[in-house]
C-alpha atoms as a PDB file:
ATOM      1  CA  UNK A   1     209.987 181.665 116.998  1.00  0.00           C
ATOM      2  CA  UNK A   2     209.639 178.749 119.453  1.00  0.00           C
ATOM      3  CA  UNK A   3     206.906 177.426 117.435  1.00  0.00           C
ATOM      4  CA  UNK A   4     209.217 177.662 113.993  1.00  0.00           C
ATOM      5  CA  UNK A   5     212.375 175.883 115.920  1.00  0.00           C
ATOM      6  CA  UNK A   6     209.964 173.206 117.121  1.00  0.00           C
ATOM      7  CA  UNK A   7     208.778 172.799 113.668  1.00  0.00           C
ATOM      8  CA  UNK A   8     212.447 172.638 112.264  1.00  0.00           C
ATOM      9  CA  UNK A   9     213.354 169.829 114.726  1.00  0.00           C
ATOM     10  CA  UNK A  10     210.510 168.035 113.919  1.00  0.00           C
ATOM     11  CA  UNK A  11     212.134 166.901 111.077  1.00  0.00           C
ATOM     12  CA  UNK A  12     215.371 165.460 112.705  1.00  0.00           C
ATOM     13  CA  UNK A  13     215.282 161.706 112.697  1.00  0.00           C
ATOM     14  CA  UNK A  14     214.862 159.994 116.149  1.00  0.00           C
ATOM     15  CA  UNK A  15     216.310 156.923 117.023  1.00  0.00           C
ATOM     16  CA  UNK A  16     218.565 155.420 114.003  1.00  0.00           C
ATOM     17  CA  UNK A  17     220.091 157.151 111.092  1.00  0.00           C
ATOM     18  CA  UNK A  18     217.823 157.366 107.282  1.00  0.00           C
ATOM     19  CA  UNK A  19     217.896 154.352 105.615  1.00  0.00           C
ATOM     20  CA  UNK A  20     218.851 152.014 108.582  1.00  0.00           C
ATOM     21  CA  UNK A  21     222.697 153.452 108.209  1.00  0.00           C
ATOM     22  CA  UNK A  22     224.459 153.900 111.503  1.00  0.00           C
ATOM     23  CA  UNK A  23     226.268 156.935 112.469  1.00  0.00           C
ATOM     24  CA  UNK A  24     229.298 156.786 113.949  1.00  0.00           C
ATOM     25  CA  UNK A  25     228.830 159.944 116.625  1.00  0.00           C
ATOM     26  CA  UNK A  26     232.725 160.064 116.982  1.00  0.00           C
ATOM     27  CA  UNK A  27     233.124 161.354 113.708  1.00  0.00           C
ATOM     28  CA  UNK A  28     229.802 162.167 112.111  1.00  0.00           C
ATOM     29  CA  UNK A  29     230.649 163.211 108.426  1.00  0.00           C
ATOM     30  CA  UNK A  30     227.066 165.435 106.981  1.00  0.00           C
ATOM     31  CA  UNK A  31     224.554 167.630 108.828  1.00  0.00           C
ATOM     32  CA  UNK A  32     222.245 165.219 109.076  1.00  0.00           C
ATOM     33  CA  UNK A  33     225.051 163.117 111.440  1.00  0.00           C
ATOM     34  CA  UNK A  34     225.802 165.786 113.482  1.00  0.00           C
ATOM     35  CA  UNK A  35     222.020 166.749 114.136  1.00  0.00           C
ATOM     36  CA  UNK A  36     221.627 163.467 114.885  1.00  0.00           C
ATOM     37  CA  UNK A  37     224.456 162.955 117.167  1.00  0.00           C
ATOM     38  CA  UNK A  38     223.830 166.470 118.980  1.00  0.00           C
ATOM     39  CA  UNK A  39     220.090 164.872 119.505  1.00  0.00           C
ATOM     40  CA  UNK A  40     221.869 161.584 121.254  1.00  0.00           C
ATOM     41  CA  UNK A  41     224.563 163.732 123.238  1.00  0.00           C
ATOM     42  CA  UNK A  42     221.453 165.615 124.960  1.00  0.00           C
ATOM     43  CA  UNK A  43     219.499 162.417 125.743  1.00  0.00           C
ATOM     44  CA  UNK A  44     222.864 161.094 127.433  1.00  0.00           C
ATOM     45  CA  UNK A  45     222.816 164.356 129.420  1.00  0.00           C
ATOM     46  CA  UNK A  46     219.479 164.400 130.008  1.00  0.00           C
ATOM     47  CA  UNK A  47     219.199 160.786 131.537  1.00  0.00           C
ATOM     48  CA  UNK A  48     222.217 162.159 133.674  1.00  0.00           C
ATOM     49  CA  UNK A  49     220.693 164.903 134.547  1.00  0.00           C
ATOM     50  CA  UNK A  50     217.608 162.865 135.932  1.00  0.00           C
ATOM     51  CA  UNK A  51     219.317 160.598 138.239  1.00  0.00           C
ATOM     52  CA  UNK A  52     221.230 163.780 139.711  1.00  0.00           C
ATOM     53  CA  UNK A  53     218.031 165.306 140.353  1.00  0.00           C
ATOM     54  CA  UNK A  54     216.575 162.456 142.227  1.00  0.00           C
ATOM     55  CA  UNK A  55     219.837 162.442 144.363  1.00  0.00           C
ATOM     56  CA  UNK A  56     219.068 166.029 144.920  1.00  0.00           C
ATOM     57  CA  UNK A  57     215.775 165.605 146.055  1.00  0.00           C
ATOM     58  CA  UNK A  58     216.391 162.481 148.501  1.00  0.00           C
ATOM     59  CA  UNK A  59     218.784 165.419 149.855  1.00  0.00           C
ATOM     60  CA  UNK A  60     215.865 168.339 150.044  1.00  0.00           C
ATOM     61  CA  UNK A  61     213.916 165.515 151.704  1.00  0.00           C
ATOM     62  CA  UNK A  62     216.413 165.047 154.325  1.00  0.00           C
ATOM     63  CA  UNK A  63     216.577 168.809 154.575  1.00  0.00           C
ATOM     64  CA  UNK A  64     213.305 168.900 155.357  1.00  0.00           C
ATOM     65  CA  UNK A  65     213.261 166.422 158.056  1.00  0.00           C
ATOM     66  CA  UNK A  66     214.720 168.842 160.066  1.00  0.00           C
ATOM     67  CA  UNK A  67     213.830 171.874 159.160  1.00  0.00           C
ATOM     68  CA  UNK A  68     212.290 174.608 161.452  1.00  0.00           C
ATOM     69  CA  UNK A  69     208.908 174.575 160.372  1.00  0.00           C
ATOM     70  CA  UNK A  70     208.566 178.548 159.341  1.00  0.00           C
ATOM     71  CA  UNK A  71     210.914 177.360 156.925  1.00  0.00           C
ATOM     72  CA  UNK A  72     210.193 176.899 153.161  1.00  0.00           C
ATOM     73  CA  UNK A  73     210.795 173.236 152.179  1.00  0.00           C
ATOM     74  CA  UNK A  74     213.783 172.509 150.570  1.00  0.00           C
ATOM     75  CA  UNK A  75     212.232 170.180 148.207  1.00  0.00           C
ATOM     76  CA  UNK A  76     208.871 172.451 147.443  1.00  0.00           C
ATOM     77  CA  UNK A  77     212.369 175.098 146.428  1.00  0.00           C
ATOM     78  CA  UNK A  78     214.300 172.502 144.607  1.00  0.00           C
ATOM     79  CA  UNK A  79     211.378 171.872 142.373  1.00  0.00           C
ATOM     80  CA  UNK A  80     210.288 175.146 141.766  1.00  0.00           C
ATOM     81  CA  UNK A  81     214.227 175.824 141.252  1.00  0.00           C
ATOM     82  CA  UNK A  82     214.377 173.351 138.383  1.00  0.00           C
ATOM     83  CA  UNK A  83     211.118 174.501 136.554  1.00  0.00           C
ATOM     84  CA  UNK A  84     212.843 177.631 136.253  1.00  0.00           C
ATOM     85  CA  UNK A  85     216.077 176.609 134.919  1.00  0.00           C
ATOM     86  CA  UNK A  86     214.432 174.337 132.292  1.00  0.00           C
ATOM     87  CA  UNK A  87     211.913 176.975 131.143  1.00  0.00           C
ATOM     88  CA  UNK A  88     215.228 179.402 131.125  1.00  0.00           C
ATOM     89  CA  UNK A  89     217.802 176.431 129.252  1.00  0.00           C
ATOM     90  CA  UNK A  90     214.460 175.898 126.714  1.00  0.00           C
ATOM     91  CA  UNK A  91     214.480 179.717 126.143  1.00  0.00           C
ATOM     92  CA  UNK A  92     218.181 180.202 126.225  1.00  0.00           C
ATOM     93  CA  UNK A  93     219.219 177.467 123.520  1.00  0.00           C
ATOM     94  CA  UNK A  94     216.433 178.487 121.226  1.00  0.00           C
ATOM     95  CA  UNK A  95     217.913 181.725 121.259  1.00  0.00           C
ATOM     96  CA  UNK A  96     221.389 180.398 120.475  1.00  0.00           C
ATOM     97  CA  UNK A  97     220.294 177.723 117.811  1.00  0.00           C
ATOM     98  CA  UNK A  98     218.801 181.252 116.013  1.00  0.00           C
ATOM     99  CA  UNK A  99     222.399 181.973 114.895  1.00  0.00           C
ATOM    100  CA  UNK A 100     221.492 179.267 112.166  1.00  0.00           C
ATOM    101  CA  UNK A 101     217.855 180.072 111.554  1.00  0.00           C
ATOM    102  CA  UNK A 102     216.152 177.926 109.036  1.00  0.00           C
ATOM    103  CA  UNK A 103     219.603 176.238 107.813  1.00  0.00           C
ATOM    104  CA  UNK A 104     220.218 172.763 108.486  1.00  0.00           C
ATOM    105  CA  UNK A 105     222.715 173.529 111.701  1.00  0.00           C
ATOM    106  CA  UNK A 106     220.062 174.941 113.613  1.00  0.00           C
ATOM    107  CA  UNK A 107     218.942 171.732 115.659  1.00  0.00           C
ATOM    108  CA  UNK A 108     222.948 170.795 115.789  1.00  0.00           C
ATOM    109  CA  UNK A 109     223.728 174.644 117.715  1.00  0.00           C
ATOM    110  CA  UNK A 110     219.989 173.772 120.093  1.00  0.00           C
ATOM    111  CA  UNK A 111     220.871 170.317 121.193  1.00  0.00           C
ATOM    112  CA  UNK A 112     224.648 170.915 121.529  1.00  0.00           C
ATOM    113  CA  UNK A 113     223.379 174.375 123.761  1.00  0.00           C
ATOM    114  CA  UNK A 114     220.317 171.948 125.817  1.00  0.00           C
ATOM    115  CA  UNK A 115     223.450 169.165 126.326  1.00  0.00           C
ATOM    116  CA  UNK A 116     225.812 171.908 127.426  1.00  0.00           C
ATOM    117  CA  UNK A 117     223.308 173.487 129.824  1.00  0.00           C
ATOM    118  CA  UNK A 118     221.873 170.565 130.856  1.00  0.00           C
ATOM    119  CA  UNK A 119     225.489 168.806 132.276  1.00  0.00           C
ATOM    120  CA  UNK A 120     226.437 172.402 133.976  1.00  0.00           C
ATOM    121  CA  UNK A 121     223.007 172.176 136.026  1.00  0.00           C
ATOM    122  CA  UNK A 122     223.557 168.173 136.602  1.00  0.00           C
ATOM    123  CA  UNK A 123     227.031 169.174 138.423  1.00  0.00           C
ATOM    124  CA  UNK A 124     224.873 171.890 140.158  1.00  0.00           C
ATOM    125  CA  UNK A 125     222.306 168.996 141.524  1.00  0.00           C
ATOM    126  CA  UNK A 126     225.661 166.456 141.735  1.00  0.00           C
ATOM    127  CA  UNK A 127     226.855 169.212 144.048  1.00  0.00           C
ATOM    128  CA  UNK A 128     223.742 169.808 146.463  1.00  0.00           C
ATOM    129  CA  UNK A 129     222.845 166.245 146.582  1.00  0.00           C
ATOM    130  CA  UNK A 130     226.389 165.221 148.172  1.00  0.00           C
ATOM    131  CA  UNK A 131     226.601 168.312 149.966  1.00  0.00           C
ATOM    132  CA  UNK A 132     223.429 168.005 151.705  1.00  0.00           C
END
């Protein structure tokens, strides 16, 4: 399955539009817009989702400063934590893009799912790095 989805979203266009057209991503009009706009929603996300993990690491890192040290380190856990959740959103919004298998909404429902899980686990990291 993985293997097929990857395959299907192969074939959505990185970068700019077909043609050299620009798509306006506040009101995409075909299928090929909104997979395209989905695709540029979840970079956005992503790139947010980066910085809030670095925050939340210079946080384990502090942590760990002051840990006992039969403690696990915070930031050994943090890491560890996040390989999980992206080998669980990967998983998760391949499932959900099935609801459209092999039609051309399927990489619209997987990057709309990977931007929607991916800003719910940046406020998670938001949240431990200002906490901590």
């Amino acid at each position: 399955m993985i293997k097929k989805l990857a395959l299907v979203l192969a074939f959505v266009p990185f970068g700019t539009a077909v043609s050299g057209q620009t798509v306006d991503c506040t009101a995409p009009e075909t299928q090929h817009d909104m997979n395209y706009c989905a695709d540029q929603f979840y970079r956005m996300a992503d790139e947010d989702l980066n910085l809030a993990y670095k925050q939340a690491r210079s946080a384990a890192r502090q942590i760990d400063e002051y840990r006992p040290t039969d403690q696990p380190s915070a930031e050994r856990m943090l890491k560890e934590a996040q390989r999980a959740w992206i080998a669980f959103r990967d998983q998760a919004c391949a499932t959900e893009s099935m609801l459209a298998a092999g039609g051309s909404m399927q990489p619209t429902l997987h990057f709309s799912c990977l931007e929607r899980l991916t800003r719910n686990r940046t406020e998670d990291l938001r949240y431990f790095g200002e906490v901590n």
